[in-house]
C-alpha atoms as a PDB file:
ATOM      1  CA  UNK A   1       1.092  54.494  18.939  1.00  0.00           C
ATOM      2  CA  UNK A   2       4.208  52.213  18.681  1.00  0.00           C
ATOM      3  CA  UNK A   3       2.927  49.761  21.417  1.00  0.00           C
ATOM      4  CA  UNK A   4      -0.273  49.396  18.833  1.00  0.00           C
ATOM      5  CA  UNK A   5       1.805  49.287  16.290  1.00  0.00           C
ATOM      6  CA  UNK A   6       3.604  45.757  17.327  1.00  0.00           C
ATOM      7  CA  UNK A   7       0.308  44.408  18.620  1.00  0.00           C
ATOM      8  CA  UNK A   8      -1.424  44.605  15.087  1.00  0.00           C
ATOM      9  CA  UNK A   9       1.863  43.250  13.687  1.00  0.00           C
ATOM     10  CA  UNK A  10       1.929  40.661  16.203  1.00  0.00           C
ATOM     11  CA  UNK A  11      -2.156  39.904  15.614  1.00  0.00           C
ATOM     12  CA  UNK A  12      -1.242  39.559  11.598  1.00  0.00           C
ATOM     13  CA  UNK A  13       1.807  37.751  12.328  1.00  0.00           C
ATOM     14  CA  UNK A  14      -0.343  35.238  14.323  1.00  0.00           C
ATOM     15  CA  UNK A  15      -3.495  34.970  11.975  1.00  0.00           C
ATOM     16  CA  UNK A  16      -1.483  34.379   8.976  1.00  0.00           C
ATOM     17  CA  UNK A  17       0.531  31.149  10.213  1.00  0.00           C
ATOM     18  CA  UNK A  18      -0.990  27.656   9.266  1.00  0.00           C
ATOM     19  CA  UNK A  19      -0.992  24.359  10.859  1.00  0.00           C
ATOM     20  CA  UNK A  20       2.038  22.854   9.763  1.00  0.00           C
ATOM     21  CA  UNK A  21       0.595  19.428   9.952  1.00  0.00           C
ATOM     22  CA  UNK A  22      -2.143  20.169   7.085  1.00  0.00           C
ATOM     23  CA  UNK A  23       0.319  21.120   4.909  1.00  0.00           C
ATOM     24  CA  UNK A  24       2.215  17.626   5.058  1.00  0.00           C
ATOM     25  CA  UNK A  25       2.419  15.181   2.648  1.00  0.00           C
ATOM     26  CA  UNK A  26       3.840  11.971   3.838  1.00  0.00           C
ATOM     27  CA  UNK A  27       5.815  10.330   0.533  1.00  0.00           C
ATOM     28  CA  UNK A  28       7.946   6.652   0.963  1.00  0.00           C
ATOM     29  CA  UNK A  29       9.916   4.359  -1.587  1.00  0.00           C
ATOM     30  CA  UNK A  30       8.038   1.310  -1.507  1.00  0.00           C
ATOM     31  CA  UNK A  31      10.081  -1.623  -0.635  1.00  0.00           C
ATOM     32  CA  UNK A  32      10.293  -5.073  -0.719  1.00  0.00           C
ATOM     33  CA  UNK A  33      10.706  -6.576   2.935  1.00  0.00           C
ATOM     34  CA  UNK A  34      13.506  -8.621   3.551  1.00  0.00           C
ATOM     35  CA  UNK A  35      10.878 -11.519   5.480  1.00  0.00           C
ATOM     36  CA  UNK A  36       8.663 -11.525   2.218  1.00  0.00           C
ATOM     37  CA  UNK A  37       8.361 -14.740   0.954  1.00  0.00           C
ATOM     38  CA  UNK A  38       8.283 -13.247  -2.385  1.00  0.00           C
ATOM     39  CA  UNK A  39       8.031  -9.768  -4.167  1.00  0.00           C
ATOM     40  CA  UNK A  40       6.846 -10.522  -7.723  1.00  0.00           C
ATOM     41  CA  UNK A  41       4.617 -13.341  -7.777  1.00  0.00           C
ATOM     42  CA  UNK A  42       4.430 -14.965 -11.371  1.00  0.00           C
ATOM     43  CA  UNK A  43       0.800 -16.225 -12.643  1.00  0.00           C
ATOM     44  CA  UNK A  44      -0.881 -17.430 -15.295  1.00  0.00           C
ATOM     45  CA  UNK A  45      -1.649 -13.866 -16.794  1.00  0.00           C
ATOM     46  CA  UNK A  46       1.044 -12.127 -15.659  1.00  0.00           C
ATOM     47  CA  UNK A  47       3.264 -11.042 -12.547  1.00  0.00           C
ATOM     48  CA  UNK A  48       2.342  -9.437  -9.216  1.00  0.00           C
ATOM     49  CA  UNK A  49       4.929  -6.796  -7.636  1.00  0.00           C
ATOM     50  CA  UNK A  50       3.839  -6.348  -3.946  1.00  0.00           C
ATOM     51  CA  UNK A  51       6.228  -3.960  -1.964  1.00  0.00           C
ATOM     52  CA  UNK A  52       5.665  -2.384   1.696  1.00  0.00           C
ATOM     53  CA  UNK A  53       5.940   1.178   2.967  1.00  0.00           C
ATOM     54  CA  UNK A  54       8.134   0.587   5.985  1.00  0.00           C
ATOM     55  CA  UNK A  55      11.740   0.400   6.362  1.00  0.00           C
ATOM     56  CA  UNK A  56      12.673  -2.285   7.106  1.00  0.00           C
ATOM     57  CA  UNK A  57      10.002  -4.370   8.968  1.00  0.00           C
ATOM     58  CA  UNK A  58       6.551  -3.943   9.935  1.00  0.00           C
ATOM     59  CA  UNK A  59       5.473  -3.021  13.556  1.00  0.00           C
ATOM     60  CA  UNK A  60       2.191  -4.368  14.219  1.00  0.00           C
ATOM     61  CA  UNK A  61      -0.030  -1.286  15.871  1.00  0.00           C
ATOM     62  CA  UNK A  62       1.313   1.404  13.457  1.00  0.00           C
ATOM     63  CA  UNK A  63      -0.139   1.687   9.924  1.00  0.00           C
ATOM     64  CA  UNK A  64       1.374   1.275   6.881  1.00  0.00           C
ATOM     65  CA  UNK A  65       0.520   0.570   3.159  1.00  0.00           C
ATOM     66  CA  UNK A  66       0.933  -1.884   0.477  1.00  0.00           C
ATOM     67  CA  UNK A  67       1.526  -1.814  -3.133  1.00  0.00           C
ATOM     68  CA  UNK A  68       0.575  -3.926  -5.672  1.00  0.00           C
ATOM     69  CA  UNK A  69       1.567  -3.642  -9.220  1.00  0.00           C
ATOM     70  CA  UNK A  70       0.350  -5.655 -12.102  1.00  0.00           C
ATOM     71  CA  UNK A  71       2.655  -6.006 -14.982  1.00  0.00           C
ATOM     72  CA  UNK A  72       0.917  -8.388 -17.998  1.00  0.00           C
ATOM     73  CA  UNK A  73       2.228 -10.813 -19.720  1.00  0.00           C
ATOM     74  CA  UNK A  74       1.948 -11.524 -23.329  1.00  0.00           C
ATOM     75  CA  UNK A  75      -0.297  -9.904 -26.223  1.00  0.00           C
ATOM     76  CA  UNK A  76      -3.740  -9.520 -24.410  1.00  0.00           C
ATOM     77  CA  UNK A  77      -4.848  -6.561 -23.487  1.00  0.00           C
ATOM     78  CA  UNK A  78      -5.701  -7.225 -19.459  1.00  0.00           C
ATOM     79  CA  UNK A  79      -6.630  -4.827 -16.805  1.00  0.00           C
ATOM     80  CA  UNK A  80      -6.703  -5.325 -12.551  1.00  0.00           C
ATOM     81  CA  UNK A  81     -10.279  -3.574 -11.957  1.00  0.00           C
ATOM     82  CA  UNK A  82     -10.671  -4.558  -8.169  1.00  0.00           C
ATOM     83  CA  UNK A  83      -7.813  -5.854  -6.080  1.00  0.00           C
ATOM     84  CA  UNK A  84      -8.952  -7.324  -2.708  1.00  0.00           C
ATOM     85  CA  UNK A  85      -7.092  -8.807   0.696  1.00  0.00           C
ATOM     86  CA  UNK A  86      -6.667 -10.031   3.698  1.00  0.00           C
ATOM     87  CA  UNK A  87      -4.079 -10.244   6.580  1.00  0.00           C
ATOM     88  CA  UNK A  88      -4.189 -13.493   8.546  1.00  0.00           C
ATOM     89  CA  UNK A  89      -1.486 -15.195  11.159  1.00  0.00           C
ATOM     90  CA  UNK A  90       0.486 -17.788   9.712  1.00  0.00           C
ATOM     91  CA  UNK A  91       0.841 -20.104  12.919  1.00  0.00           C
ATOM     92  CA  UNK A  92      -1.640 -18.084  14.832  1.00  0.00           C
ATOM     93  CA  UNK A  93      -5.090 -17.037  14.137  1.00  0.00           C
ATOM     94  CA  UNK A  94      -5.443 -13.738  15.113  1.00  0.00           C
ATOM     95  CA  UNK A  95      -8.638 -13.207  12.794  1.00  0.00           C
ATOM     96  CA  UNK A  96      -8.729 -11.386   9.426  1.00  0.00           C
ATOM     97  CA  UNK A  97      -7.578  -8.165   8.792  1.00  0.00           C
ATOM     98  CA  UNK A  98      -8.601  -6.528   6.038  1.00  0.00           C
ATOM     99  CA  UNK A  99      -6.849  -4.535   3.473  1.00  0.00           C
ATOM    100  CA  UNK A 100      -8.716  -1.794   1.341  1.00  0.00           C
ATOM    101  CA  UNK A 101      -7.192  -1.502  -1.749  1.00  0.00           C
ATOM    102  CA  UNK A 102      -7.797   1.695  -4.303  1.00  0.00           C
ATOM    103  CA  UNK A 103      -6.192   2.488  -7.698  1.00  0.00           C
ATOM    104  CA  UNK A 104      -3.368   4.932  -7.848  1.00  0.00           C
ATOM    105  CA  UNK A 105      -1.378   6.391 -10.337  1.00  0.00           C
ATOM    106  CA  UNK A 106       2.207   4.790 -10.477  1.00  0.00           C
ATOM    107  CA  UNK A 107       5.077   6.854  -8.984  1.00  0.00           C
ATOM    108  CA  UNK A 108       7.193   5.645 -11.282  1.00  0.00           C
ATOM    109  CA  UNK A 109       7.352   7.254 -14.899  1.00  0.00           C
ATOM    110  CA  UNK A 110       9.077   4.354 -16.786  1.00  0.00           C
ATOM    111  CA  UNK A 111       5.820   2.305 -16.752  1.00  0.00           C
ATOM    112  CA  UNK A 112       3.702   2.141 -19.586  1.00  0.00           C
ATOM    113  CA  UNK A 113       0.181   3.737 -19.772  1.00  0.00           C
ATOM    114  CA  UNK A 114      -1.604   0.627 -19.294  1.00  0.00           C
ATOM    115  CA  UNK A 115       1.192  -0.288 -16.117  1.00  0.00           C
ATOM    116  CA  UNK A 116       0.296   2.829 -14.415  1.00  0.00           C
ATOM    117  CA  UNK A 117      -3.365   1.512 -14.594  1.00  0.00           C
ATOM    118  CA  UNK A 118      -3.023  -1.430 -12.672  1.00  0.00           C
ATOM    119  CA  UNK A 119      -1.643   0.256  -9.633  1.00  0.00           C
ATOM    120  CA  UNK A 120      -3.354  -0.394  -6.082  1.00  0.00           C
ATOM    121  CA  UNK A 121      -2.325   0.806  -2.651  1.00  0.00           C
ATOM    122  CA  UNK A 122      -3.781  -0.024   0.382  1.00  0.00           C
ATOM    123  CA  UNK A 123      -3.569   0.751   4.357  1.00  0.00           C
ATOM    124  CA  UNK A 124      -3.658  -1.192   6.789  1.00  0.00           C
ATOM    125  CA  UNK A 125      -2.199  -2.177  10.816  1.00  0.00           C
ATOM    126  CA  UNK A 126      -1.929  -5.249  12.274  1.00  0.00           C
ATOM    127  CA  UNK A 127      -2.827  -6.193  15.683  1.00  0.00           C
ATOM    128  CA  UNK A 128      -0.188  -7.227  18.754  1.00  0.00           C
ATOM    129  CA  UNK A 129       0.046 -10.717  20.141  1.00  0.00           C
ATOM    130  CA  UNK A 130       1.990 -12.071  23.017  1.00  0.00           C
ATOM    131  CA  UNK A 131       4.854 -13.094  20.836  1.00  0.00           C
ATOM    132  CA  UNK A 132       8.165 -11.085  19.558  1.00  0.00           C
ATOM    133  CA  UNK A 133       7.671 -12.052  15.971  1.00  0.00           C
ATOM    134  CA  UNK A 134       4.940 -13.033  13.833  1.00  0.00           C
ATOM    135  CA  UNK A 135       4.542 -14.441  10.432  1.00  0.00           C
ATOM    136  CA  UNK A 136       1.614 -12.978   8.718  1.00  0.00           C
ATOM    137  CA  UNK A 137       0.048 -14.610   5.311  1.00  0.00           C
ATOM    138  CA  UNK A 138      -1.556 -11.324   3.077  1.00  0.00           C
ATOM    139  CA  UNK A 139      -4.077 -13.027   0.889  1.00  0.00           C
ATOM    140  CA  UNK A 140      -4.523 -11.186  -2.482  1.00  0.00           C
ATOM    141  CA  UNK A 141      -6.825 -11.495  -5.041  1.00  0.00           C
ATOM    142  CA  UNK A 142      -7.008  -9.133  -8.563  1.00  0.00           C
ATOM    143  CA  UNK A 143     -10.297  -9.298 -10.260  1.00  0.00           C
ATOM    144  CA  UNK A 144      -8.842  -8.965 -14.584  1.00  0.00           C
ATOM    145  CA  UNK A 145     -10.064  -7.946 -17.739  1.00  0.00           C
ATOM    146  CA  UNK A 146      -9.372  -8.576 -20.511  1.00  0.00           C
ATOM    147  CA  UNK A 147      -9.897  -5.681 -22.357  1.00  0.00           C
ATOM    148  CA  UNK A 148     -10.395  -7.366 -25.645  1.00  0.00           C
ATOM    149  CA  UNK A 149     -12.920  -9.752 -25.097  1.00  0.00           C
ATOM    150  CA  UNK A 150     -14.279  -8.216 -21.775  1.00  0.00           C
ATOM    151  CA  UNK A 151     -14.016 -11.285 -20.267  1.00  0.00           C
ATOM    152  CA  UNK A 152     -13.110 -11.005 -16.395  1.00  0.00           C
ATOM    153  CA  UNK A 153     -11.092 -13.410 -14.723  1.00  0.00           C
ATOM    154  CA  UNK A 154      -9.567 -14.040 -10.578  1.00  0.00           C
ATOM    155  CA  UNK A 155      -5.751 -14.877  -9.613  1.00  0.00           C
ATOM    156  CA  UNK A 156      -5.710 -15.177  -5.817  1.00  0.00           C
ATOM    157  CA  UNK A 157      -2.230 -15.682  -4.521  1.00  0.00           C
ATOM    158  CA  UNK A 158      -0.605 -15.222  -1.202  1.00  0.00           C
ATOM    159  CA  UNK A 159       2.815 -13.869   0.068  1.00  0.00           C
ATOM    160  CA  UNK A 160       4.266 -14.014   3.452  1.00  0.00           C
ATOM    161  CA  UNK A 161       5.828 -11.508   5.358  1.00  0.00           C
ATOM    162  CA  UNK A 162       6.754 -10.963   8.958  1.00  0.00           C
ATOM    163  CA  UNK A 163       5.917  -8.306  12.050  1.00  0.00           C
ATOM    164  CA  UNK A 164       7.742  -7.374  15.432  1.00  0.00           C
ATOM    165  CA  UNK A 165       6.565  -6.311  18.390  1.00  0.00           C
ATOM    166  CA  UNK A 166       7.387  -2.632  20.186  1.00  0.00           C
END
């Protein structure tokens, strides 16, 4: 009776216990790398804040993600409604890599309502070469609104940032 005992406890024990790894929600400070070119890129309707989600660098064959925030300028009323990009080699053309970008709400809470809006992330990996350290160019490029006059507009820009080798 005791020996069944343990093995039903044992069997509930067992059929009770999840996957850790579903469970798992991977969070991250977004960053600004120290080889970016530039982290808030000022245009003509308003300034781009692109961070990373790696520590300190970016290894190429491991994913990682990029933010983009869009904080208008002046009294219009603009919105991002599509951000696109690209990854390409700076001195070497190792093709184009693309970068899917999808709204998301803001971490942060101090932004305004119509801040939190124009919030993108996307994921993406770049691809090994022969040498230690590469120079990539990420080509960006927000499709606006103004909300006002529904009038859409493009800013394509470009920052540079660079990858190491494992």
């Amino acid at each position: 009776m005791f020996n069944y005992f343990v093995i039903l406890l044992f069997f509930i024990v067992l059929s009770s216990c999840n996957p850790s790894s579903q469970n798992v929600r991977v969070t991250y400070k977004p960053i600004c790398l120290a080889s970016q070119s530039r982290c808030e890129v000022e245009t003509q309707v308003g300034v781009f804040d692109v961070k990373f989600s790696v520590d300190s660098s970016v290894i190429t064959e491991a994913a990682f993600n990029i933010e983009v925030n869009y904080l208008q300028k002046g009294d219009e009323v603009l919105k991002v409604n599509k951000i696109s990009a690209y990854i390409e080699g700076k001195e070497m053309f190792m093709g184009k890599i693309p970068v899917l970008f999808s709204p998301s709400p803001s971490p942060s809470k101090s932004l305004l309502p119509s801040e939190k809006e124009n919030h993108f992330v996307g994921e993406t990996m770049l691809g090994s070469c022969s040498e230690e350290k590469m120079t990539w160019r990420l080509w960006i490029t927000a499709e606006i609104e103004n909300i006002t006059t529904t009038e859409t507009m493009s800013q394509t820009f470009f920052i540079e940032f660079d990858s190491t080798r494992v």
